[in-house]
Protein backbone atom coordinates (compact mmCIF):
# COMPACT_ATOMS: atom_id res chain seq x y z
CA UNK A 1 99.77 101.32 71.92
CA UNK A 2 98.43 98.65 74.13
CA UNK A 3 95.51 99.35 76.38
CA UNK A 4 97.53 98.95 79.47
CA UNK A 5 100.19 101.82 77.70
CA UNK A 6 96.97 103.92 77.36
CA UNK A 7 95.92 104.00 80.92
CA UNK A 8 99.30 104.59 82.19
CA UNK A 9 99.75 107.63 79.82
CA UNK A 10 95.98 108.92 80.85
CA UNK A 11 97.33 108.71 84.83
CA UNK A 12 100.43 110.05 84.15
CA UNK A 13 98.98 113.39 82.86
CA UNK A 14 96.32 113.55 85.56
CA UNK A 15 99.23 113.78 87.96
CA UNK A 16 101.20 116.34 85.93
CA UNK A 17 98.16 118.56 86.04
CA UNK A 18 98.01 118.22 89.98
CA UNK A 19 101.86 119.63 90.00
CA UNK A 20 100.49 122.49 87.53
CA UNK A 21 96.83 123.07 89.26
CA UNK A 22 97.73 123.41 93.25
CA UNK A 23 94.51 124.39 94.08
CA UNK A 24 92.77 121.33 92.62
CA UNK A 25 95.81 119.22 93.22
CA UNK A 26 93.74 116.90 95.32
CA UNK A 27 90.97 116.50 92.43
CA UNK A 28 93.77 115.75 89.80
CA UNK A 29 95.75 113.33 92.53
CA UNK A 30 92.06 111.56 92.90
CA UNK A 31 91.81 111.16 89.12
CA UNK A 32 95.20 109.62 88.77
CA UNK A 33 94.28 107.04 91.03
CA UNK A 34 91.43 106.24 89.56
CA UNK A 35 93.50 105.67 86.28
CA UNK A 36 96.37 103.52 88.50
CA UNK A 37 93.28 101.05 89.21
CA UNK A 38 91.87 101.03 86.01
CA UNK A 39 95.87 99.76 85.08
CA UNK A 40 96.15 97.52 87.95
CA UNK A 41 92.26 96.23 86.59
CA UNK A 42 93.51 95.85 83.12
CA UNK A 43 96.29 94.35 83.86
CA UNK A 44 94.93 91.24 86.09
CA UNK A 45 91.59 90.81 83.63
CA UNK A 46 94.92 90.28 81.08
CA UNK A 47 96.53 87.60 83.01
CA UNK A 48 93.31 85.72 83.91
CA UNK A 49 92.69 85.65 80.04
CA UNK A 50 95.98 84.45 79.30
CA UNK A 51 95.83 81.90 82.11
CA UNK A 52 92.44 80.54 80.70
CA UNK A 53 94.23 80.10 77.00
CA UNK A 54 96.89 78.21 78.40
CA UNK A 55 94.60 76.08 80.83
CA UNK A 56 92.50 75.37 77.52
CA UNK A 57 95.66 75.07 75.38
CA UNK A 58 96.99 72.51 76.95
């Protein structure tokens, strides 16, 4: 599974347990955003490294 697969699937289940936990549904919410900017995070470090290859590639 690819790292980016992994983070989504770590937020998503963060954000189930908020619908299941209502009174730490704010705790769980707060988690699963912490996991959406680890993706967004993962995601750009990925396309700056796969900008450099093809800058050096070319």
């Amino acid at each position: 599974m690819s790292r980016i697969a992994e983070i989504r699937n770590q937020e998503m289940m963060y954000r189930e347990r908020a619908l299941l936990d209502t009174e730490r549904k704010e705790f769980w919410l707060a988690k699963a955003d912490e996991w959406a900017q680890r993706a967004v995070d993962e995601i750009a470090l990925q396309f700056r490294e796969s900008n450099g290859a093809s800058l050096t590639a070319g």
